[in-house]
PDB file of N, CA and C in Angstrom:
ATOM      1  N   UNK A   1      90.828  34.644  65.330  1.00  0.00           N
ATOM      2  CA  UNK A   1      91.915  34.941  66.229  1.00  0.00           C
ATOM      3  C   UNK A   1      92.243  33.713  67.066  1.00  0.00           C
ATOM      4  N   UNK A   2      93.484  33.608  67.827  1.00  0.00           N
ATOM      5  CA  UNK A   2      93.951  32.613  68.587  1.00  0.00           C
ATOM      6  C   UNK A   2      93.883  32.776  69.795  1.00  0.00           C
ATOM      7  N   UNK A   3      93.654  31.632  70.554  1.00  0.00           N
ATOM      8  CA  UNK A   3      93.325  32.154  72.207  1.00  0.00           C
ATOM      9  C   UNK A   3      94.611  32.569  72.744  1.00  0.00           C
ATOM     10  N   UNK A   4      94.595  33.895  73.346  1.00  0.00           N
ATOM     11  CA  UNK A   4      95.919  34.157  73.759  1.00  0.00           C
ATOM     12  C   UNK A   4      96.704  33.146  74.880  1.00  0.00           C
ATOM     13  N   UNK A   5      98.115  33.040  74.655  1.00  0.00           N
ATOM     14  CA  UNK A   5      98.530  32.296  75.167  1.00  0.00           C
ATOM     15  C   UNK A   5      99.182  33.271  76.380  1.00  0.00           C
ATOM     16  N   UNK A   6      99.088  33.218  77.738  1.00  0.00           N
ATOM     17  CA  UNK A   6      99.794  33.972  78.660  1.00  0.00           C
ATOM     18  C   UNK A   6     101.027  33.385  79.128  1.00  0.00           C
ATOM     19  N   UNK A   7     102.081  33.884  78.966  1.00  0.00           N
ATOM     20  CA  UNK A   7     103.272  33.400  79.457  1.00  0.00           C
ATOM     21  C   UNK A   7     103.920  33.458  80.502  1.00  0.00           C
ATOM     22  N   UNK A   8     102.960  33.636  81.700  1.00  0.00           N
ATOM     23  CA  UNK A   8     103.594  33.675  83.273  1.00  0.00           C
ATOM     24  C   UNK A   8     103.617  32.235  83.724  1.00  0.00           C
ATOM     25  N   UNK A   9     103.300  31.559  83.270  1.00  0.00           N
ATOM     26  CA  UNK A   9     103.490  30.191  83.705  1.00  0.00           C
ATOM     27  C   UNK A   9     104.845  29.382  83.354  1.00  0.00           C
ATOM     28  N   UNK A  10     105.259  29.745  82.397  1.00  0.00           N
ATOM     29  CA  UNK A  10     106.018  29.490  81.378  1.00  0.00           C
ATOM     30  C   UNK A  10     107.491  30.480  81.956  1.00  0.00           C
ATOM     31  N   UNK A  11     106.960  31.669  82.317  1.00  0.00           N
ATOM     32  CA  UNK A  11     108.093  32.311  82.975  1.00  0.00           C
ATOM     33  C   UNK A  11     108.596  32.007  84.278  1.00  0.00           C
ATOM     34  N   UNK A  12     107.570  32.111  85.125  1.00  0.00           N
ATOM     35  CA  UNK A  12     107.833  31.462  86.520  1.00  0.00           C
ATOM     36  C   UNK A  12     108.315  30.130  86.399  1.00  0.00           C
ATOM     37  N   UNK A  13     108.082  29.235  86.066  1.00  0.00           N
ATOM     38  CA  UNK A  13     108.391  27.691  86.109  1.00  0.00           C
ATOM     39  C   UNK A  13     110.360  28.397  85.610  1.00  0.00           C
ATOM     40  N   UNK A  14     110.750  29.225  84.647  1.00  0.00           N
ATOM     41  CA  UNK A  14     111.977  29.369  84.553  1.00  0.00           C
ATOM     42  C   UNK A  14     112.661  30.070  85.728  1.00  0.00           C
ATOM     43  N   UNK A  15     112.010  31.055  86.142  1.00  0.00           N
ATOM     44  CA  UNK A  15     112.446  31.575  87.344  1.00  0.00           C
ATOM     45  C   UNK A  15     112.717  30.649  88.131  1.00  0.00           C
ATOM     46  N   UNK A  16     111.973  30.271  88.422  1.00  0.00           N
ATOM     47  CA  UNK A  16     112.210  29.091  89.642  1.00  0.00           C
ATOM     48  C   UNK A  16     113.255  28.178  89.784  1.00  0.00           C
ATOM     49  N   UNK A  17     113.622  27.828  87.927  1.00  0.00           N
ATOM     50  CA  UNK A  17     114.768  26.860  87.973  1.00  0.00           C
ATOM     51  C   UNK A  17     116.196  27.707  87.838  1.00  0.00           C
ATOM     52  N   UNK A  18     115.872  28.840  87.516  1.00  0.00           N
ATOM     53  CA  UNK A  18     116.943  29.675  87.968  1.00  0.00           C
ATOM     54  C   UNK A  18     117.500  29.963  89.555  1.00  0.00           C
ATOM     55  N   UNK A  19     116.409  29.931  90.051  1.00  0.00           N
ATOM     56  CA  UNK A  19     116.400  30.742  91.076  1.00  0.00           C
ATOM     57  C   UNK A  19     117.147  29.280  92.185  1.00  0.00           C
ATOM     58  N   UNK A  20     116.608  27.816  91.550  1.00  0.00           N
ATOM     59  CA  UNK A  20     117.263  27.155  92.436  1.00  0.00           C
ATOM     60  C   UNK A  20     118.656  26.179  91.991  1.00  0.00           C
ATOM     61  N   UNK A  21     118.368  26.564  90.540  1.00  0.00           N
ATOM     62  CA  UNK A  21     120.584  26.529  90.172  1.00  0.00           C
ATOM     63  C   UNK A  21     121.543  27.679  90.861  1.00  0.00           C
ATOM     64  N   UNK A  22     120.613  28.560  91.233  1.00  0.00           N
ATOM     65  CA  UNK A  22     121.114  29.794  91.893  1.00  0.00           C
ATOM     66  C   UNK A  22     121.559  29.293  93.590  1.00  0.00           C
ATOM     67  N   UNK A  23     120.849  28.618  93.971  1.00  0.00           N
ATOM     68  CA  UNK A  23     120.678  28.252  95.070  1.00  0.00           C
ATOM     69  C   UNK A  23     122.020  27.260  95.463  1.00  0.00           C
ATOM     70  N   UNK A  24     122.011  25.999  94.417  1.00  0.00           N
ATOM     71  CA  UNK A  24     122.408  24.902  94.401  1.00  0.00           C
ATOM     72  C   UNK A  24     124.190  25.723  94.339  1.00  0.00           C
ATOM     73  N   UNK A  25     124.423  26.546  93.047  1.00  0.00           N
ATOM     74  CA  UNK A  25     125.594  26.465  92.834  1.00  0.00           C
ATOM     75  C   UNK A  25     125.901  27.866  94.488  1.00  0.00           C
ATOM     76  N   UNK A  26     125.285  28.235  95.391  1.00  0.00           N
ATOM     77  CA  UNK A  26     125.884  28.819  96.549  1.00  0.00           C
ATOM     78  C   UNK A  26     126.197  27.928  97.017  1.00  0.00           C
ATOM     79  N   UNK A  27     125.947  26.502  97.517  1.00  0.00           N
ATOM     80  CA  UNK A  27     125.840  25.616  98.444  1.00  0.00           C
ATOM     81  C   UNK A  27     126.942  25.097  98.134  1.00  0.00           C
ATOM     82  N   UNK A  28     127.394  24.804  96.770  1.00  0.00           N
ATOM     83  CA  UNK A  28     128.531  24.124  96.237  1.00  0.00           C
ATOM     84  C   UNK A  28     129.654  25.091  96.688  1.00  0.00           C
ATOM     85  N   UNK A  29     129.955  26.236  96.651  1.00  0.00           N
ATOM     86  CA  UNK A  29     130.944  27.327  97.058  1.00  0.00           C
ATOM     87  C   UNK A  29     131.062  27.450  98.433  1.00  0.00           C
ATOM     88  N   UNK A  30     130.124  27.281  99.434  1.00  0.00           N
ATOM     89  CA  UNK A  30     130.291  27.517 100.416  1.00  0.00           C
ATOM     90  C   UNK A  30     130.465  25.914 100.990  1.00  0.00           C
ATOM     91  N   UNK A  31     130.185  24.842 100.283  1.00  0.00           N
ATOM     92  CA  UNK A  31     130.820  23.067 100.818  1.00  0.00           C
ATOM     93  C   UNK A  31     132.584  23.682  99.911  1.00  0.00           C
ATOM     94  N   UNK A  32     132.878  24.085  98.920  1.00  0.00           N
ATOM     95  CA  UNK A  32     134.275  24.018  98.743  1.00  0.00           C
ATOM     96  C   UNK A  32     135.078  25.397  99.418  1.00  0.00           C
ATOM     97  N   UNK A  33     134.841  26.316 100.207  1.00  0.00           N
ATOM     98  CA  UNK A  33     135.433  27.207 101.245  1.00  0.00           C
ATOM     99  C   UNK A  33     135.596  26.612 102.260  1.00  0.00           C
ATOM    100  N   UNK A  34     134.117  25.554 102.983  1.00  0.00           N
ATOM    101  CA  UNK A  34     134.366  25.186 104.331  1.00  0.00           C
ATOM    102  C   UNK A  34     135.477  23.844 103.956  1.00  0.00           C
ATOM    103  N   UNK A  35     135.846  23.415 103.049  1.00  0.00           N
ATOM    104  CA  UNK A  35     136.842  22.211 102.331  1.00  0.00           C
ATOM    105  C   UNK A  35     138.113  22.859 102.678  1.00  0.00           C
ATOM    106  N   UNK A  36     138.180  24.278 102.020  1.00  0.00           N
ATOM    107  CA  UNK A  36     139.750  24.921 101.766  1.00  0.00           C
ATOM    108  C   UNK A  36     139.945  25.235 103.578  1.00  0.00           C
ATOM    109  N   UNK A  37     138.856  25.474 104.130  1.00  0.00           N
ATOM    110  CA  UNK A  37     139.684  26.470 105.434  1.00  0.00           C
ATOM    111  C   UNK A  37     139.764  24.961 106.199  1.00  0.00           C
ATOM    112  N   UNK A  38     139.535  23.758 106.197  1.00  0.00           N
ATOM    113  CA  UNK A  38     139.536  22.083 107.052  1.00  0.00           C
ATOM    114  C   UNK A  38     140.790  21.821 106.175  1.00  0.00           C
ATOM    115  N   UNK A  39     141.252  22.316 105.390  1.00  0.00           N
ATOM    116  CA  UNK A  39     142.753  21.743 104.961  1.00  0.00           C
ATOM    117  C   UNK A  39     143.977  22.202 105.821  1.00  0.00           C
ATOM    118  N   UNK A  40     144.851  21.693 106.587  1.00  0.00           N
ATOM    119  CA  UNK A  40     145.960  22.271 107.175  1.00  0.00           C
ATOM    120  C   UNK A  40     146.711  23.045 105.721  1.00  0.00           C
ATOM    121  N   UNK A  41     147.353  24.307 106.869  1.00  0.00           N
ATOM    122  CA  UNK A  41     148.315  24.983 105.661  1.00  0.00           C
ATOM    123  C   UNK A  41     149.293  24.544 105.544  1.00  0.00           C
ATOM    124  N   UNK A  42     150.359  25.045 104.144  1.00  0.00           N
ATOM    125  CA  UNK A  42     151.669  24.505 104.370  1.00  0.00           C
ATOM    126  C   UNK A  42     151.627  22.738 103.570  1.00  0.00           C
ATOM    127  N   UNK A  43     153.081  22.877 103.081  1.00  0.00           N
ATOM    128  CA  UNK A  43     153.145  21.507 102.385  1.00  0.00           C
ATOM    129  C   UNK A  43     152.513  19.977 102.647  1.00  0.00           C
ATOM    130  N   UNK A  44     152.024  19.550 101.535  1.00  0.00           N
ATOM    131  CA  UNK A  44     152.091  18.127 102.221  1.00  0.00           C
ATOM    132  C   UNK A  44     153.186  17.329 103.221  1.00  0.00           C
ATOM    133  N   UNK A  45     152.689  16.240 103.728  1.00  0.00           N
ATOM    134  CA  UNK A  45     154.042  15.432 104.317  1.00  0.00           C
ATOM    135  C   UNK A  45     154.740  15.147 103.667  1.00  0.00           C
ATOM    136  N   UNK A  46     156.360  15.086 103.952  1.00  0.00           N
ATOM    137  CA  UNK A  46     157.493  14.932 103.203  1.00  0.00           C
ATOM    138  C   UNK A  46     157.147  13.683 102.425  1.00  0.00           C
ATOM    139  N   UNK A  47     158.022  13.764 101.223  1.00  0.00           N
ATOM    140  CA  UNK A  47     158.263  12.381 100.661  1.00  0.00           C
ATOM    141  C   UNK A  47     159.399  11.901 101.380  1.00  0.00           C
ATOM    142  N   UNK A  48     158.613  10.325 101.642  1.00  0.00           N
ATOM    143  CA  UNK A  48     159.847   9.290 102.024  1.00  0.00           C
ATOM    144  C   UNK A  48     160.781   9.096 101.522  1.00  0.00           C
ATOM    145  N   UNK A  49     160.687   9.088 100.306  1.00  0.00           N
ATOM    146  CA  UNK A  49     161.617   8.509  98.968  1.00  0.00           C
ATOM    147  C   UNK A  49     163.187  10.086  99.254  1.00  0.00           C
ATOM    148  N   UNK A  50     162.575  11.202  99.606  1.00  0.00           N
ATOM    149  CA  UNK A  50     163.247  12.315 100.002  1.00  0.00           C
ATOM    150  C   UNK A  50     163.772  13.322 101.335  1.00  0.00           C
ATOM    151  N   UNK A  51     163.303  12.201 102.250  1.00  0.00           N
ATOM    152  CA  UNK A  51     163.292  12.589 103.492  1.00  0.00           C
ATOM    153  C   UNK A  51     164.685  12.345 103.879  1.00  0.00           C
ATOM    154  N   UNK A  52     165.656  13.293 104.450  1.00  0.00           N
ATOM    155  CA  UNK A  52     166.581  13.515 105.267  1.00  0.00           C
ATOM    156  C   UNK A  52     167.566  13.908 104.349  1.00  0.00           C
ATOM    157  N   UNK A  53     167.311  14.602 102.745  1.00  0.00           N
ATOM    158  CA  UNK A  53     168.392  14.841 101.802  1.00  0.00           C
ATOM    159  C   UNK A  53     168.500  16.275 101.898  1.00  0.00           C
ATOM    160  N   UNK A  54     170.040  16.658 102.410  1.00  0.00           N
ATOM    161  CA  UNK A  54     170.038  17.823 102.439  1.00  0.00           C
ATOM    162  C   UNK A  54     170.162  18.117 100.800  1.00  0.00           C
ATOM    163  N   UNK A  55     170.199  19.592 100.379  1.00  0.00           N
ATOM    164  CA  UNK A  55     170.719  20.398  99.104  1.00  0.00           C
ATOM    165  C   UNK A  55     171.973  20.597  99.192  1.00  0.00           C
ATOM    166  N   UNK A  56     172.870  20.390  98.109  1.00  0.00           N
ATOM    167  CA  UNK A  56     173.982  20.684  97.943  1.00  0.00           C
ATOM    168  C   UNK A  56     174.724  19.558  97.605  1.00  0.00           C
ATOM    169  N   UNK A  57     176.002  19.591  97.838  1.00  0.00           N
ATOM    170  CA  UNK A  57     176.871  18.176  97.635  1.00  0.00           C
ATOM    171  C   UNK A  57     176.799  17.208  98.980  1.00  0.00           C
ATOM    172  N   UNK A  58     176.615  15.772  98.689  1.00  0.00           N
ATOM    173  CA  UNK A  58     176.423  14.670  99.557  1.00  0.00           C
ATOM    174  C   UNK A  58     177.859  14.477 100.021  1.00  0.00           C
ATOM    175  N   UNK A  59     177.532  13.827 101.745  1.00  0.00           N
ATOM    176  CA  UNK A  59     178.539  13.700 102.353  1.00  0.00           C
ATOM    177  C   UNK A  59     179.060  12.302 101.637  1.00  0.00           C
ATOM    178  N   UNK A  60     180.095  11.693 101.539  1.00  0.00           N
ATOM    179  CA  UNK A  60     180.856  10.199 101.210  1.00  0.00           C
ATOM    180  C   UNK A  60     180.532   9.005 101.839  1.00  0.00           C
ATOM    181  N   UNK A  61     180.107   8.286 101.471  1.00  0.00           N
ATOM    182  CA  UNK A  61     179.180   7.189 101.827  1.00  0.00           C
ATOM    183  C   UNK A  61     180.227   6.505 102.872  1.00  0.00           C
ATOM    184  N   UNK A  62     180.158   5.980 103.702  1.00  0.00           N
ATOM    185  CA  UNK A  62     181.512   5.197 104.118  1.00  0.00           C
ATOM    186  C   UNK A  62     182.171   3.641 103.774  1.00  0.00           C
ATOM    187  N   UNK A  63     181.290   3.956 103.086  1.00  0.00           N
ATOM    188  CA  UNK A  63     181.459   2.290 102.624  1.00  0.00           C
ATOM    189  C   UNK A  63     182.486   2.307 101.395  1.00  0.00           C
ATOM    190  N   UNK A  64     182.223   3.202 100.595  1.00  0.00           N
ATOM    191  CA  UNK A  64     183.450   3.583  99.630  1.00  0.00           C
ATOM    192  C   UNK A  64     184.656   4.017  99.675  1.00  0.00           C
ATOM    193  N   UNK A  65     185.037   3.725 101.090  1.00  0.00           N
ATOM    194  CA  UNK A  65     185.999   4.616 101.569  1.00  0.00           C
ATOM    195  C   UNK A  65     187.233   3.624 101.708  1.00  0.00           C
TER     196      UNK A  65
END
């Protein structure tokens, strides 16, 4: 016969690395919540390139006039 092999060592050592990917991936969720609620709401700052264009048809430049 073979010396029995007991597998609580073998189990625990997995537990454990479960138990602290378990750990690790809370820490990651609760660093990207405290991320989302430190973000102001509401759009980024305007684009420059678009700042002061109303919608619709443009007034006549005066220079073309």
């Amino acid at each position: 016969m073979s010396p029995r092999v007991r597998p609580t060592f073998a189990k625990r050592q997995r537990e454990n690395a479960k138990k602290e990917k378990k750990s690790e991936k809370a820490e990651r969720r609760a660093r990207k919540l405290a991320e989302r609620q430190d973000r102001p709401d509401g759009a980024p700052e305007e684009d420059p390139d678009l700042a002061g264009i109303v919608a619709g048809p443009q007034p006549i430049p005066e220079e073309d006039e």
